[in-house]
N, C-alpha and C. Protein backbone atom coordinates (compact mmCIF):
# COMPACT_ATOMS: atom_id res chain seq x y z
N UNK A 1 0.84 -1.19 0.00
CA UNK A 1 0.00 0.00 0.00
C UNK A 1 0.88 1.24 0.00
N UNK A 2 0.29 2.17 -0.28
CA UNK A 2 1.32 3.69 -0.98
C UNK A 2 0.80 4.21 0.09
N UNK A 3 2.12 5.08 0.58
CA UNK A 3 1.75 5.99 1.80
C UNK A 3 1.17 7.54 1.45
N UNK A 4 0.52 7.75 1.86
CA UNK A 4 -0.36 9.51 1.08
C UNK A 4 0.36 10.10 1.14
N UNK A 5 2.02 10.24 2.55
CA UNK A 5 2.59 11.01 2.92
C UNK A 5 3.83 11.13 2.05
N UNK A 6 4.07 10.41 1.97
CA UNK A 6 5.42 9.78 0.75
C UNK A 6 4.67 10.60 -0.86
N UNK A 7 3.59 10.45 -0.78
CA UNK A 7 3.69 10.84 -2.31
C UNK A 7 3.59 12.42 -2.08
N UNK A 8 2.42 12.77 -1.21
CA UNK A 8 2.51 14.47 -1.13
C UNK A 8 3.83 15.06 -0.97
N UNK A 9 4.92 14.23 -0.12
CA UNK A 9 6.45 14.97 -0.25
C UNK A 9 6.97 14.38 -1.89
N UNK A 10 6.60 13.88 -1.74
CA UNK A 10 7.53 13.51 -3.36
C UNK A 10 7.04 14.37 -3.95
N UNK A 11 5.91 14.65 -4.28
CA UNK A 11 5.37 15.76 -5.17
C UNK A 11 6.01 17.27 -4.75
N UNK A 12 5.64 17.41 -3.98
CA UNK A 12 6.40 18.97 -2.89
C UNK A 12 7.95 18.64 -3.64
N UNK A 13 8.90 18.08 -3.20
CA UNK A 13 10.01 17.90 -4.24
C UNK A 13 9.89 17.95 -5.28
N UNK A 14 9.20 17.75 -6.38
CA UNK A 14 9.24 18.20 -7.62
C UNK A 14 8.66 19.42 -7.78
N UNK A 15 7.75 19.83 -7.18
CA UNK A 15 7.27 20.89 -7.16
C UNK A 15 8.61 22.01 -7.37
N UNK A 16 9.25 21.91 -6.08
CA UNK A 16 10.75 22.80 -5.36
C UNK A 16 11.52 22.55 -6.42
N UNK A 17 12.26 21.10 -7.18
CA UNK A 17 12.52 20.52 -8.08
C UNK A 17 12.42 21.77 -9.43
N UNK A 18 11.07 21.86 -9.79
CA UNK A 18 11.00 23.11 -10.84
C UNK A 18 10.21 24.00 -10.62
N UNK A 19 10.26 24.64 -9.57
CA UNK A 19 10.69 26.09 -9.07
C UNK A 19 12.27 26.49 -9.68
N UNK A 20 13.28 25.69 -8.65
CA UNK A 20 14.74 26.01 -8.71
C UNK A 20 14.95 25.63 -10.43
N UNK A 21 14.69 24.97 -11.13
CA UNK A 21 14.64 25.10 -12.60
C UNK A 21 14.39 26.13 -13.39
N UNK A 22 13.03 26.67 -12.81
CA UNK A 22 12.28 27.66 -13.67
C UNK A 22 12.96 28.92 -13.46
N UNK A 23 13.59 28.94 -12.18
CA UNK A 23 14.07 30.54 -11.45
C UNK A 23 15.38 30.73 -12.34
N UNK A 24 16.27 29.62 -12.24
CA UNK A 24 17.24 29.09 -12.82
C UNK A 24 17.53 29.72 -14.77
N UNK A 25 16.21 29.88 -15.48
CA UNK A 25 16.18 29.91 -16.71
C UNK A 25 15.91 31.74 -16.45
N UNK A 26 16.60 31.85 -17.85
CA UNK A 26 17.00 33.53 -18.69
C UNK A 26 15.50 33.59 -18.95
N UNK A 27 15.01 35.18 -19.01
CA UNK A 27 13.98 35.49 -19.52
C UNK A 27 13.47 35.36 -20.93
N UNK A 28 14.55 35.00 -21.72
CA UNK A 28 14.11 34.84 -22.77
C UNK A 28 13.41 33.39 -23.20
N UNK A 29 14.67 32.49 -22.10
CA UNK A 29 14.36 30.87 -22.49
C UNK A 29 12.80 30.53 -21.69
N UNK A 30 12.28 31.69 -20.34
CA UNK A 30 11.19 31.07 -20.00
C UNK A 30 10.18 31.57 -20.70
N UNK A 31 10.46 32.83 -21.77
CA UNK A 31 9.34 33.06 -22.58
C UNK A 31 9.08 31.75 -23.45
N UNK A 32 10.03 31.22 -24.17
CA UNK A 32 10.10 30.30 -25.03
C UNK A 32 9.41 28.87 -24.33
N UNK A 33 9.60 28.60 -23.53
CA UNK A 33 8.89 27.49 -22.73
C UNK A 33 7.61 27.56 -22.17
N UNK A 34 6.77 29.09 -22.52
CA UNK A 34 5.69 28.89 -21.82
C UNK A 34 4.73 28.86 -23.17
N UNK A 35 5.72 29.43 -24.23
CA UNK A 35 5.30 29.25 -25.81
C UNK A 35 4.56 28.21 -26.00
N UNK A 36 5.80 27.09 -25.82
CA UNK A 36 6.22 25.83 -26.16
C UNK A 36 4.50 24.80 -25.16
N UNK A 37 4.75 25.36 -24.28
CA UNK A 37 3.56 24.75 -23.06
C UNK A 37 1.98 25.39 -23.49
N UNK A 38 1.83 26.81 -23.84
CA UNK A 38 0.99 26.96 -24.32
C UNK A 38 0.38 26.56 -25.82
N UNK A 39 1.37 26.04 -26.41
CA UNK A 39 1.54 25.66 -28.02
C UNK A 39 0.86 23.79 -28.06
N UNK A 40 1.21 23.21 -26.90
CA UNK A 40 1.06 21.72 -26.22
C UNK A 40 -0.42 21.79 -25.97
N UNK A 41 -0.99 22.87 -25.10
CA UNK A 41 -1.98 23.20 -24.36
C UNK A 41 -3.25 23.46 -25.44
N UNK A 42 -3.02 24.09 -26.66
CA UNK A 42 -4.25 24.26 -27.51
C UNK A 42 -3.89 23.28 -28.79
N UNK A 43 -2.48 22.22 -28.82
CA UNK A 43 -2.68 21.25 -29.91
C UNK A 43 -3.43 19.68 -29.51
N UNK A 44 -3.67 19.74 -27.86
CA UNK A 44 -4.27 18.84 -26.93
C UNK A 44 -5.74 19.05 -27.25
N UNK A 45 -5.93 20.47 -26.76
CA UNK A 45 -6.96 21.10 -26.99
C UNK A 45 -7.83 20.85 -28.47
N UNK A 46 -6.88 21.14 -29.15
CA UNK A 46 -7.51 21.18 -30.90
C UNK A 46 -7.90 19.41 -31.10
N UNK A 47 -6.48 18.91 -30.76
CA UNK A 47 -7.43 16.89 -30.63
C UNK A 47 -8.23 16.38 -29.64
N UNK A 48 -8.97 17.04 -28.84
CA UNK A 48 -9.62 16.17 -27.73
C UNK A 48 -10.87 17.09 -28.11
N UNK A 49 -11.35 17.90 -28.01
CA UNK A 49 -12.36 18.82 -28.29
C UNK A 49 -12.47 19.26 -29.39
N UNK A 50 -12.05 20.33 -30.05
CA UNK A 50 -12.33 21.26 -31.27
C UNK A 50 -12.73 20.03 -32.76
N UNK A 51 -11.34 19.38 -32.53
CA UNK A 51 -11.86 18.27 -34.38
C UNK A 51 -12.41 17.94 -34.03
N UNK A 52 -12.98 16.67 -33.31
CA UNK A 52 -13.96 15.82 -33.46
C UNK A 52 -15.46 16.84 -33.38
N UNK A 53 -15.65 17.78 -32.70
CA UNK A 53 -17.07 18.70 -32.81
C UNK A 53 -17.40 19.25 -34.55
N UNK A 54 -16.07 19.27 -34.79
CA UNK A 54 -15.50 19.90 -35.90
C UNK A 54 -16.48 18.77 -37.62
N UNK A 55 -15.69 17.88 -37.24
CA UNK A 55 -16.14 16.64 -37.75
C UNK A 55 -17.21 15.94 -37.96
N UNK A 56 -18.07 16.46 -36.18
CA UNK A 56 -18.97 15.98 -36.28
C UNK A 56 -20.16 17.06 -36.84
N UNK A 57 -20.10 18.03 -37.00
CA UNK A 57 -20.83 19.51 -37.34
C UNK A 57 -20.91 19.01 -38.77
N UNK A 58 -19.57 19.02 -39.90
CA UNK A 58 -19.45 18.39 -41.26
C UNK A 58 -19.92 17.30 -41.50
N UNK A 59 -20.39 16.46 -40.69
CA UNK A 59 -20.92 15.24 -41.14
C UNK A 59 -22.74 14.82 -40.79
N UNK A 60 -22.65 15.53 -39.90
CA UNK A 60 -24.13 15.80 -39.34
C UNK A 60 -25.67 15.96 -40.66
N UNK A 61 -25.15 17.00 -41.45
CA UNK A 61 -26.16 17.30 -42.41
C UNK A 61 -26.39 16.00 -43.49
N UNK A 62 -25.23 15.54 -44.00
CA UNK A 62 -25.18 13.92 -44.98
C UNK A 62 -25.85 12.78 -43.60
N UNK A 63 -25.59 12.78 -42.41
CA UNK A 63 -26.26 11.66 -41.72
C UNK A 63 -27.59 12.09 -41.41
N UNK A 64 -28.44 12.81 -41.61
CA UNK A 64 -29.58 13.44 -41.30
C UNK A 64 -30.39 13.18 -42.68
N UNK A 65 -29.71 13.45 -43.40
CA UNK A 65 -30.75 13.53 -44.96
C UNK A 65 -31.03 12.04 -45.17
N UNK A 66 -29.49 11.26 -44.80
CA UNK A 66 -29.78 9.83 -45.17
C UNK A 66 -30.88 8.64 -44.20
N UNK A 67 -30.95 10.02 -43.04
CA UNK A 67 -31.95 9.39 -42.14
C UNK A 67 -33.31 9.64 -42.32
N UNK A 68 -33.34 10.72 -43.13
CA UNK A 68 -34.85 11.25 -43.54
C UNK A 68 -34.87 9.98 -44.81
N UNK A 69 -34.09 9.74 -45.47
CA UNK A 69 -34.60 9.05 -47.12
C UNK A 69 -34.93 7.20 -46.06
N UNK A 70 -34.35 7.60 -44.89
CA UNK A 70 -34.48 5.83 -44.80
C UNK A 70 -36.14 5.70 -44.35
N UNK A 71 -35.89 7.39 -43.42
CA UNK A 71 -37.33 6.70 -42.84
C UNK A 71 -38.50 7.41 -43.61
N UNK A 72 -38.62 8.12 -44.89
CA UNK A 72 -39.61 8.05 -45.40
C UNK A 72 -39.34 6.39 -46.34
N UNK A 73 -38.74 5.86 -46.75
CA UNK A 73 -38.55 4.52 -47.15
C UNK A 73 -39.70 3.67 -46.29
N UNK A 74 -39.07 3.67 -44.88
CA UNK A 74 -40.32 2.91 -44.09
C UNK A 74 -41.28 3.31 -43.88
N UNK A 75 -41.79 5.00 -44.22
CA UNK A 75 -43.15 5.26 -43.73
C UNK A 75 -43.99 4.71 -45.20
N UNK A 76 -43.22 4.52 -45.91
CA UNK A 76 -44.41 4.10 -47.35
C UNK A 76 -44.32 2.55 -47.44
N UNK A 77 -43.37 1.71 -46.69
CA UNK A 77 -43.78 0.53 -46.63
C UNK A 77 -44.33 0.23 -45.56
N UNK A 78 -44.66 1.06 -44.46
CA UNK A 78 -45.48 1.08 -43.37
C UNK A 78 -47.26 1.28 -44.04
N UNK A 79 -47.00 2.03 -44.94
CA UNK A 79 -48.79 2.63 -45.75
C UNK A 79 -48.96 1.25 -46.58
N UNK A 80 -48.12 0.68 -47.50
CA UNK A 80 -48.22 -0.59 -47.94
C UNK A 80 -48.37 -1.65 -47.05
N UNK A 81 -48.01 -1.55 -45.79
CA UNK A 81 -48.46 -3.00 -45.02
C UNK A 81 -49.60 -2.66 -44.87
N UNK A 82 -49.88 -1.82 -44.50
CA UNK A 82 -51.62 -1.11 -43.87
C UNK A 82 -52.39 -1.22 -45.27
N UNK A 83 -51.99 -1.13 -46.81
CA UNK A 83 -53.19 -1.58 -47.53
C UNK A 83 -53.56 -2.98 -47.70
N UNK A 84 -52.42 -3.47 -47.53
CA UNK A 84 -52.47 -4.89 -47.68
C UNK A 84 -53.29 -6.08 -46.75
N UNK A 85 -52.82 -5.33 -45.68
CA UNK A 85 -53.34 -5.82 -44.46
C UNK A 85 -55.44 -5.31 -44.19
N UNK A 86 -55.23 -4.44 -44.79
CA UNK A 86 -56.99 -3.74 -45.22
C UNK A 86 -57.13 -4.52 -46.38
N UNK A 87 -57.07 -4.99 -47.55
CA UNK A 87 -57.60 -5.82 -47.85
C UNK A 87 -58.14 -7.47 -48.16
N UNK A 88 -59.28 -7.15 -48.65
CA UNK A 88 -59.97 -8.56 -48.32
C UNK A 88 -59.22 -9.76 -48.77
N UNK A 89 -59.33 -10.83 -48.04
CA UNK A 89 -58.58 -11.63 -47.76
C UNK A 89 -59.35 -12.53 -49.78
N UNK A 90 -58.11 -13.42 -50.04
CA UNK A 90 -58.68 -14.49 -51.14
C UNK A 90 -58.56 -15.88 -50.64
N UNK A 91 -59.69 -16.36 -50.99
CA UNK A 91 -59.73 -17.73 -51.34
C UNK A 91 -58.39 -18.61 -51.85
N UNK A 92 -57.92 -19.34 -51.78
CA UNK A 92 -56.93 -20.38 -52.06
C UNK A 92 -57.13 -20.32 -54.16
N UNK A 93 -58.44 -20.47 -54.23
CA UNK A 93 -58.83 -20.70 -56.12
C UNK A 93 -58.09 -19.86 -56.49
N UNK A 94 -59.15 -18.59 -56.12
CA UNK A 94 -58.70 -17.23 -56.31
C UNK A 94 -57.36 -17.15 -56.76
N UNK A 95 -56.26 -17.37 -55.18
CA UNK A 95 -54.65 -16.93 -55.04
C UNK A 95 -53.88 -18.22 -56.28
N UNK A 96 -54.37 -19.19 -56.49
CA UNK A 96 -53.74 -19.97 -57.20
C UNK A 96 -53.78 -19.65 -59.03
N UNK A 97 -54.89 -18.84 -59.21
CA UNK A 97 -55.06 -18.48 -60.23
C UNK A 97 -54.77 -17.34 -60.67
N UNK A 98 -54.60 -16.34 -59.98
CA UNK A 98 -53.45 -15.36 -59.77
C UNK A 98 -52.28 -15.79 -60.16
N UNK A 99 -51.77 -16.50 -59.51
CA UNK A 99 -50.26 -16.71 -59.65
C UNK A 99 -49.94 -17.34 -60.64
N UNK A 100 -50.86 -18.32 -61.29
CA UNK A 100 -50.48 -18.90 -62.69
C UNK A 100 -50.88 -17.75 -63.92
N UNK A 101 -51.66 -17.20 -63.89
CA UNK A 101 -51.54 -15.51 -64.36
C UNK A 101 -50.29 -14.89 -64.22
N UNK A 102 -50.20 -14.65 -63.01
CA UNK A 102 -48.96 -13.69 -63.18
C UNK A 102 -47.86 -14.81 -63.72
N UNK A 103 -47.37 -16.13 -63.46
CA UNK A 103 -46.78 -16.95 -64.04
C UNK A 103 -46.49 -16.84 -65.84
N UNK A 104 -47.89 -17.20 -66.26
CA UNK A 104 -47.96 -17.56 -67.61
C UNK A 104 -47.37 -15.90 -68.20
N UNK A 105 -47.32 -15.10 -67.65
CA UNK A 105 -46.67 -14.05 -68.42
C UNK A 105 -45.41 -13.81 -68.51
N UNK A 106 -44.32 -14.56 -67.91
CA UNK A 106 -43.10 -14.98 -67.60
C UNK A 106 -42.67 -15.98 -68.68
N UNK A 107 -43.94 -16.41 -69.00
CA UNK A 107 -43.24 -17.12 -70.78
C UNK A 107 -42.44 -18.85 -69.97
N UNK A 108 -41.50 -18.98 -70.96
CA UNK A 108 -41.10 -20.23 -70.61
C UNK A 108 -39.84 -20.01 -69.75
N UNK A 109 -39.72 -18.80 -68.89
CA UNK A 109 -38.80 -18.84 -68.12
C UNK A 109 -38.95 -18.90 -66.99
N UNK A 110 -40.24 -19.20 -66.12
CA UNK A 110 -40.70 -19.79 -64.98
C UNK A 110 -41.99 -20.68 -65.25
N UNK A 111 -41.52 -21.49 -64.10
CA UNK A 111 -42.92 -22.52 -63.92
C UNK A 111 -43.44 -22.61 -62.33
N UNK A 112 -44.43 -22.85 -62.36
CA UNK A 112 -45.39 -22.66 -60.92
C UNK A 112 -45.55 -24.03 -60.46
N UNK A 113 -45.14 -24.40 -59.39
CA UNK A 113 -45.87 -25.47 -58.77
C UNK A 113 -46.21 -25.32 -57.47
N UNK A 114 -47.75 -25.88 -57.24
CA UNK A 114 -48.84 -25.88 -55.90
C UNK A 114 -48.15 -26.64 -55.16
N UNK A 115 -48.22 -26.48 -54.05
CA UNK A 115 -47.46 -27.13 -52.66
C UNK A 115 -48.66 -26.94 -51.34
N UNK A 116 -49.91 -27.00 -51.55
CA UNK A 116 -50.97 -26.83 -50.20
C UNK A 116 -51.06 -25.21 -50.98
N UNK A 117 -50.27 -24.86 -49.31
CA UNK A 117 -50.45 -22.84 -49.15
C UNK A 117 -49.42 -22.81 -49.64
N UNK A 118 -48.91 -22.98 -50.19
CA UNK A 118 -47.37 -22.60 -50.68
C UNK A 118 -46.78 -22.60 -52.46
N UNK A 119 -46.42 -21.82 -53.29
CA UNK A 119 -46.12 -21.85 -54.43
C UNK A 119 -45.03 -22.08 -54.49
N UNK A 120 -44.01 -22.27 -55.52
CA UNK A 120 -43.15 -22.36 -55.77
C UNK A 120 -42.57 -22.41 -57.32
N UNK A 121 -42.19 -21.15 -57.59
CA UNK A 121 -41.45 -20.44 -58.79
C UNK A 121 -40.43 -21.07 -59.08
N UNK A 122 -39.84 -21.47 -60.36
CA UNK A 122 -38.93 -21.96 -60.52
C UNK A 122 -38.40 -21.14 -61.75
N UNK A 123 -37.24 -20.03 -61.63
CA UNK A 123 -37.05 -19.55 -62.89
C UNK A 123 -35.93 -20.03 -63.53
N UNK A 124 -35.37 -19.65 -65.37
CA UNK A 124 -34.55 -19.92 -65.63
C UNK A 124 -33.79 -18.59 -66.48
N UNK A 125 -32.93 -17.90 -66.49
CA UNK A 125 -32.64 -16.77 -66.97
C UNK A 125 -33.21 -15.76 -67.01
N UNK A 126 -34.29 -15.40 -66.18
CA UNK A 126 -35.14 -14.45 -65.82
C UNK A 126 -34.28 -12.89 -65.28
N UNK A 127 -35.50 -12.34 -65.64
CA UNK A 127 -34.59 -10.72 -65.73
C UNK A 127 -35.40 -10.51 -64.43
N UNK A 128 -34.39 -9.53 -63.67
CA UNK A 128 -34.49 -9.22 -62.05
C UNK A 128 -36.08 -8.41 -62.38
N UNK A 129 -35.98 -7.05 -63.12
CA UNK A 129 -37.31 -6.66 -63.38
C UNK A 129 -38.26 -7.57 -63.40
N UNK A 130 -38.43 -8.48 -64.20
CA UNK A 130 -39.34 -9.34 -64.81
C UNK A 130 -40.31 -10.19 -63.03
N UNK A 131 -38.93 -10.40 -62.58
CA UNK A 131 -38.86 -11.22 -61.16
C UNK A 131 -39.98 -10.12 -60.38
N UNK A 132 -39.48 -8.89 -59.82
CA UNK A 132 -39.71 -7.86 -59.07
C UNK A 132 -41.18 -7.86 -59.39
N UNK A 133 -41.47 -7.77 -60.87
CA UNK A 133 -42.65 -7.48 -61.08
C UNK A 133 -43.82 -8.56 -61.19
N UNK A 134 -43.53 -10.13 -60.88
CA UNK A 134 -44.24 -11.38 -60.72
C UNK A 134 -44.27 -11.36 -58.64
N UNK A 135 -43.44 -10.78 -58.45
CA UNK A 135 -43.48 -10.83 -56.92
C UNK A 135 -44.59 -9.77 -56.94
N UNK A 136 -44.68 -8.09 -57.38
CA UNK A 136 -45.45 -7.34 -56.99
C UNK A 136 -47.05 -7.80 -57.09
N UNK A 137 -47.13 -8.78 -58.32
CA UNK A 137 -48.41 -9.25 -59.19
C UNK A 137 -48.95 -10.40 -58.04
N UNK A 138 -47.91 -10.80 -57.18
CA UNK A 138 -48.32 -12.21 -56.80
C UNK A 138 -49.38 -11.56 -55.31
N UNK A 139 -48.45 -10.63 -54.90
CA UNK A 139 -48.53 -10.17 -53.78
C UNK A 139 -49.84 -9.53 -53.42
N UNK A 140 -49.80 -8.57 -54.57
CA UNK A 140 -51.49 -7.71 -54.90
C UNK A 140 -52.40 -8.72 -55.01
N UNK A 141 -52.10 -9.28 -56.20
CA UNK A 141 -53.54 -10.84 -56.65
C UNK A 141 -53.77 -11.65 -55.50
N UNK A 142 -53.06 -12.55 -55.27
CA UNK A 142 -52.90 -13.25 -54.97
C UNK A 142 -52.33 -13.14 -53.24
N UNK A 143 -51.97 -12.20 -52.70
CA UNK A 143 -51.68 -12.05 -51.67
C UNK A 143 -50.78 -12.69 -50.86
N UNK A 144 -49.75 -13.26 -52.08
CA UNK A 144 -48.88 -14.30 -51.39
C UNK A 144 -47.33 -13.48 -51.16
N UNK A 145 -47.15 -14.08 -50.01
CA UNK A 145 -45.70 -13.03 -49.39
C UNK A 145 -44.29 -13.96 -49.64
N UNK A 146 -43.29 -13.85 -49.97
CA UNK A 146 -42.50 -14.91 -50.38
C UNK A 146 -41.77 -14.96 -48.99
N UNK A 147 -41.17 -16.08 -48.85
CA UNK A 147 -40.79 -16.83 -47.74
C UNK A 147 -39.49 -17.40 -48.09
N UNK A 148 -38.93 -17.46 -48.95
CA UNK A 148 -37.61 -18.51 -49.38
C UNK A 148 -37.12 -17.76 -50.95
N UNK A 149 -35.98 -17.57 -51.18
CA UNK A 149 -35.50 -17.80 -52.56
C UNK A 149 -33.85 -18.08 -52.47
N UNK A 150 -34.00 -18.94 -53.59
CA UNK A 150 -32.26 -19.42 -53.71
C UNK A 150 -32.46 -19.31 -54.95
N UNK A 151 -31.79 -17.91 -55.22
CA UNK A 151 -31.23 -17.40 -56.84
C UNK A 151 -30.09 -17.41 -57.46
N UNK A 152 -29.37 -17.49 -58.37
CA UNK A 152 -28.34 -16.80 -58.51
C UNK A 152 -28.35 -16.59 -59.89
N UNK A 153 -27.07 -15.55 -59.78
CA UNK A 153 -27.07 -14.44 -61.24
C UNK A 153 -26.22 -14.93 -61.79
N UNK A 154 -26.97 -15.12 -63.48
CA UNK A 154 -26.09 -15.22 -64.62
C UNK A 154 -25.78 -14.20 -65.50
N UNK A 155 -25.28 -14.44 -66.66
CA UNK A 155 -24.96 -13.53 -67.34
C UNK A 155 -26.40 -13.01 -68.14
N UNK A 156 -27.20 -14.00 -67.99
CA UNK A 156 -28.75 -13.98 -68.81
C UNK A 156 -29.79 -13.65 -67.93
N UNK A 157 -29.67 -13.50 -66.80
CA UNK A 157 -30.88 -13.29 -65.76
C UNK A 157 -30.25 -14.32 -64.71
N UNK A 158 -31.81 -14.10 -63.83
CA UNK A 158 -31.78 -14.81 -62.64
C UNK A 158 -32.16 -16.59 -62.82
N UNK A 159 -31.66 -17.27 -61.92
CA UNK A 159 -31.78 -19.14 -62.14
C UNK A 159 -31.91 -19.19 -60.81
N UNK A 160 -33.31 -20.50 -60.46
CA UNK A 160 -33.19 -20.57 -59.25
C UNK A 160 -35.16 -20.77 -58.70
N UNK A 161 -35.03 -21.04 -57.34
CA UNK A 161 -36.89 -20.97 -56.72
C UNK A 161 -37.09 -19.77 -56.33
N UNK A 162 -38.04 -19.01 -55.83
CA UNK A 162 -38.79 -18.52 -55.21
C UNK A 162 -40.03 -19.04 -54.35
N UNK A 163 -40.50 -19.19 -53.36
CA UNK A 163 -41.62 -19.51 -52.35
C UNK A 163 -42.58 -18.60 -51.96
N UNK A 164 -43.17 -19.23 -52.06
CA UNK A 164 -44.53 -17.85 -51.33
C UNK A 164 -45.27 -18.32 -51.01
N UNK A 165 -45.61 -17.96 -49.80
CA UNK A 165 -46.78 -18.52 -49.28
C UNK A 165 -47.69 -17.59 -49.62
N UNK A 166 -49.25 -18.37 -49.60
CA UNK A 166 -50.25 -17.67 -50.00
C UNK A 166 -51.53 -17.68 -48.83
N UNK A 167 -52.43 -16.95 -48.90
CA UNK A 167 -53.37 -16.65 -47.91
C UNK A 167 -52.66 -15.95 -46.88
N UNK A 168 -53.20 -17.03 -45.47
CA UNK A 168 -53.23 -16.85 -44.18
C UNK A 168 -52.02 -17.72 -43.70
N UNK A 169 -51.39 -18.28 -44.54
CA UNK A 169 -50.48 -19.19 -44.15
C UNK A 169 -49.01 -18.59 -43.79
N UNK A 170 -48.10 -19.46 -42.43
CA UNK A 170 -46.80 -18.21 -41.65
C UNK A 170 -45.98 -18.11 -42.58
């Protein structure tokens, strides 16, 4: 354990220590050293406080705008869950015939197969648009929310399933 007394004299010695230093130095050399100390004192200053406020002032307006674009992003897929969710529910016929609709317009680069509540897309070189816009068709008609896809990109489109469940089903 450290004695309180031992350190307050140790300190008191350095203290005395540079006193007899400071008294010791020409007026010119202690101008130069308080330069030097005040020069330490606002380049501490300038890195612990001033930049980073600095930094953060310049960066503030780009993280704000990108926070407005995110969250009007979610307030319109917030209005889209709420229409979706307001309308009337379909029948299984209904949603299955939808989707082979929106299917058969995909040509011979997807095929549909019934699984209960569950569809399943199977494309072959399909264009991402083409995709985007059989999901939007499925979703409106048919009311089916996709649940699964294992795609991947070729040089010709997309290859691969899509899932969706349809109705009321998790």
């Amino acid at each position: 354990m450290t004695n309180p007394m031992s350190s307050t004299a140790s300190l008191g010695a350095l203290s005395a220590g540079t006193g007899k230093w400071w008294a010791g130095l020409a007026q010119r050399e202690r101008r130069m050293v308080g330069a030097a100390v005040a020069l330490l004192v606002v380049a501490l200053l300038w890195l612990v406080a001033i930049a980073p406020a600095w930094r953060t002032l310049r960066q503030a307006p780009a993280q704000i705008a990108a926070a407005e674009l995110q969250l009007q992003a979610m307030q319109r897929q917030a209005a889209e869950v709420g229409e979706l969710r307001a309308a009337p529910p379909v029948n299984l016929e209904q949603a299955n015939a939808a989707l082979r609709a929106a299917t058969a317009r995909l040509g011979d680069k997807g095929k549909l197969t019934m699984q209960g509540d569950r569809a399943v897309l199977t494309v072959n070189m399909l264009g991402s648009g083409a995709l985007r816009d059989w999901l939007a068709e499925v979703r409106q008609g048919a009311r089916a929310r996709p649940v699964e896809a294992s795609l991947t990109r070729g040089a010709s489109g997309l290859s691969g399933t899509v899932t969706v469940a349809v109705g009321g089903a998790p």
